[in-house]
C-alpha atoms as a PDB file:
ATOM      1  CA  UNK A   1      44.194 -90.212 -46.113  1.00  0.00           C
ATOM      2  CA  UNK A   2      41.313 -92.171 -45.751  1.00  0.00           C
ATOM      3  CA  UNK A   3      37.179 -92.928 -46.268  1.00  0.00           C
ATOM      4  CA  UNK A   4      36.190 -89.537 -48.364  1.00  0.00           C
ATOM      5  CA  UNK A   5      39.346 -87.743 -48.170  1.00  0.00           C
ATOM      6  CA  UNK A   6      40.095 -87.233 -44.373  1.00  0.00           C
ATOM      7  CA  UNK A   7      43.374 -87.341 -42.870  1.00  0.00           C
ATOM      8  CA  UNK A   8      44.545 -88.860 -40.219  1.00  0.00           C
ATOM      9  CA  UNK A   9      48.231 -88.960 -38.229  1.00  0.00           C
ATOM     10  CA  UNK A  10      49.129 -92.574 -37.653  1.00  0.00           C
ATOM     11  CA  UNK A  11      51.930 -93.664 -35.314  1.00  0.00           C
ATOM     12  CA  UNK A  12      52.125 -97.569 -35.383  1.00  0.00           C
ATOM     13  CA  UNK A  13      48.648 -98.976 -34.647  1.00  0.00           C
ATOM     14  CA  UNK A  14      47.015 -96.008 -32.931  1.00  0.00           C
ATOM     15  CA  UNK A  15      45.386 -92.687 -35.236  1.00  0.00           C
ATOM     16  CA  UNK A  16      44.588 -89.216 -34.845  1.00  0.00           C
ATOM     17  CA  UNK A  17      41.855 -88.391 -36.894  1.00  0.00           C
ATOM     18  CA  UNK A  18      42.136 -84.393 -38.449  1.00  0.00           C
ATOM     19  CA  UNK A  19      38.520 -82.418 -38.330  1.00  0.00           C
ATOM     20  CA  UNK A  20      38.434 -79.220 -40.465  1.00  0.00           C
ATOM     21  CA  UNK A  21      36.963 -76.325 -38.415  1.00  0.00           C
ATOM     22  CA  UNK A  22      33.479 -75.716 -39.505  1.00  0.00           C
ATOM     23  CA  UNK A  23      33.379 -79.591 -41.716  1.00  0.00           C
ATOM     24  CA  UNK A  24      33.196 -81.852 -38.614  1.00  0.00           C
ATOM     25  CA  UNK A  25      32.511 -84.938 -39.263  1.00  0.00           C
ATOM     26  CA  UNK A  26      30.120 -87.298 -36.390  1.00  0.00           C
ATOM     27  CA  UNK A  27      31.223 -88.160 -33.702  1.00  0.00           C
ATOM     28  CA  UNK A  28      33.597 -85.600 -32.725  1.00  0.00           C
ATOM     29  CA  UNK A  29      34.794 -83.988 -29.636  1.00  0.00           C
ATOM     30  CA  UNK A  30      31.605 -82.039 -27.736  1.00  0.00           C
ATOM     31  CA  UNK A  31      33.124 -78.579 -28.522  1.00  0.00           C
ATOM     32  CA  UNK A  32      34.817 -79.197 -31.659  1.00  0.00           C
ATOM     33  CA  UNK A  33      36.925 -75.938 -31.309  1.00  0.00           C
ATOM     34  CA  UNK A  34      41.228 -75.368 -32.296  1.00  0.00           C
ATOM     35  CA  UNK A  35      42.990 -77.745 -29.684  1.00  0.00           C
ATOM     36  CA  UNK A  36      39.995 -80.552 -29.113  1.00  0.00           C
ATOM     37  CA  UNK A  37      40.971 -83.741 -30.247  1.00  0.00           C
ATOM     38  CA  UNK A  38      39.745 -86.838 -32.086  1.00  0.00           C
ATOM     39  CA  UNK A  39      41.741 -90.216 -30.729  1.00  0.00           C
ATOM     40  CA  UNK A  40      41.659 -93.608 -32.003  1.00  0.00           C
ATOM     41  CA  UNK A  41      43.182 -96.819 -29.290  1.00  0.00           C
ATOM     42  CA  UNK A  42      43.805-100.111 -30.279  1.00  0.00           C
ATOM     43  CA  UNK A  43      42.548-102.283 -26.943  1.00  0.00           C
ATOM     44  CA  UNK A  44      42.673-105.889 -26.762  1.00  0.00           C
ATOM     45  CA  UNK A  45      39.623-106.084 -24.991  1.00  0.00           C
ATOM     46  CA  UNK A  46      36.721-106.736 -26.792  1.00  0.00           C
ATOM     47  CA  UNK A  47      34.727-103.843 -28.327  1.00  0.00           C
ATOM     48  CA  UNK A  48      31.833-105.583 -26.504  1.00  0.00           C
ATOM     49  CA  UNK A  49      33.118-105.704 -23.462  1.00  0.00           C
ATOM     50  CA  UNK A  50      34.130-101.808 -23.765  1.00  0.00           C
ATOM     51  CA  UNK A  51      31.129-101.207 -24.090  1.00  0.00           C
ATOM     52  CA  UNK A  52      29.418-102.925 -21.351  1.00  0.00           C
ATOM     53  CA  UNK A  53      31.973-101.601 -18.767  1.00  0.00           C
ATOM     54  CA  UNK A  54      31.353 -98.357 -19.602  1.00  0.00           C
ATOM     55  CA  UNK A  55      28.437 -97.247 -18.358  1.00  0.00           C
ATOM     56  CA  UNK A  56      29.170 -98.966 -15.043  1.00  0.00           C
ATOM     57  CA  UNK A  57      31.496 -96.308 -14.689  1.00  0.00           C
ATOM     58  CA  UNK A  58      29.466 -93.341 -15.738  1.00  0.00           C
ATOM     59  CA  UNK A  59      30.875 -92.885 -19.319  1.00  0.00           C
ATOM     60  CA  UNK A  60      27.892 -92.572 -21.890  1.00  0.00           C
ATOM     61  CA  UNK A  61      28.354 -93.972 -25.133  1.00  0.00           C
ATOM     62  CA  UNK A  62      27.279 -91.927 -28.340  1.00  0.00           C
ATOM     63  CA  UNK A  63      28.164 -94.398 -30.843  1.00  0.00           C
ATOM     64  CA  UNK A  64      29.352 -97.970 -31.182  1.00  0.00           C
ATOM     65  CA  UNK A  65      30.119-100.985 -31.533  1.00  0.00           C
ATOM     66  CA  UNK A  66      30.591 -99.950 -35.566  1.00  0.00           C
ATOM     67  CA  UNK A  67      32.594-101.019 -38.323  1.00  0.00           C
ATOM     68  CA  UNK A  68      34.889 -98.323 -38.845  1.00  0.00           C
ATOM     69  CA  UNK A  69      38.829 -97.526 -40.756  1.00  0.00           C
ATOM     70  CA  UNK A  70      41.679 -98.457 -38.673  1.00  0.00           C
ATOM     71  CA  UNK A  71      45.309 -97.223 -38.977  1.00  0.00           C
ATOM     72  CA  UNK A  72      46.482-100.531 -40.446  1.00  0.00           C
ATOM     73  CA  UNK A  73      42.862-102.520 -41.515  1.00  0.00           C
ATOM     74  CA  UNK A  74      38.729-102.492 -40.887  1.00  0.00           C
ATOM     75  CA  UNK A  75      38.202-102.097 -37.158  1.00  0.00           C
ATOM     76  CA  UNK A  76      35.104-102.682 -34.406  1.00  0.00           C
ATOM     77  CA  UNK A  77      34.805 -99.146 -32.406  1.00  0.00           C
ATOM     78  CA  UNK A  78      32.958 -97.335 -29.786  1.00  0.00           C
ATOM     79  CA  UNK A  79      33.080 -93.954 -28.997  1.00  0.00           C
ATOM     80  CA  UNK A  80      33.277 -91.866 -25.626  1.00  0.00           C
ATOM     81  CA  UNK A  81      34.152 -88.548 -24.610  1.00  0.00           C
ATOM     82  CA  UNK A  82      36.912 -87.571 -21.646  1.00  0.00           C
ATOM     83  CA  UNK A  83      36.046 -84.862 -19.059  1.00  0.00           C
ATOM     84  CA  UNK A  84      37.024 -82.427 -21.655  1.00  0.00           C
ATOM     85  CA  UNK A  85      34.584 -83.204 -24.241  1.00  0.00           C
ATOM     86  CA  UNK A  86      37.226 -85.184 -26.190  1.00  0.00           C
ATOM     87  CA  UNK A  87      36.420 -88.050 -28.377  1.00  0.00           C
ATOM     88  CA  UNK A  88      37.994 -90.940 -27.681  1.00  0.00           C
ATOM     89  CA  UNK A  89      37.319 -93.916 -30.060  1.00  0.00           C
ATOM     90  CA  UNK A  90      38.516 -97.812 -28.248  1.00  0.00           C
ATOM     91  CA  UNK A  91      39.238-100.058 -31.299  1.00  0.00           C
ATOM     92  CA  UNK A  92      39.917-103.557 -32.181  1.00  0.00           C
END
């Protein structure tokens, strides 16, 4: 558990964050429906420079860099979505 009493899975340094249906909490995945998902990866790049590259590549950025809850301790973030709609949160 975490921040106001979400859950998360955590396997080593990496998270899956847990959205109840209907209680979503921003960002999320685009269609935050059964079987969308919510991913949080640990890169050694720097949050920065995640988000610079980016857009280069066509990837629009709803949120970030922001202070955030890591697996293991505070983290910087940004936020993206896959081709799916997926959030996808890079870390460090």
């Amino acid at each position: 558990m975490f921040g106001d009493a979400r859950h998360a899975l955590r396997f080593g340094a990496e998270k899956i964050n847990l959205h109840a249906q209907g209680r979503e909490l921003k960002p999320h995945a685009a269609r935050a429906v059964s079987g969308s998902a919510d991913l949080s990866l640990i890169t050694e790049t720097p949050v920065d420079a995640v988000r610079e590259h980016l857009p280069r590549c066509g990837v629009q950025i709803p949120e970030g860099s922001v202070a955030r809850s890591g697996a293991l301790r505070s983290i910087r973030s940004v936020y993206f979505r896959d081709p799916d709609g997926n959030l996808l949160e890079a870390s460090r």
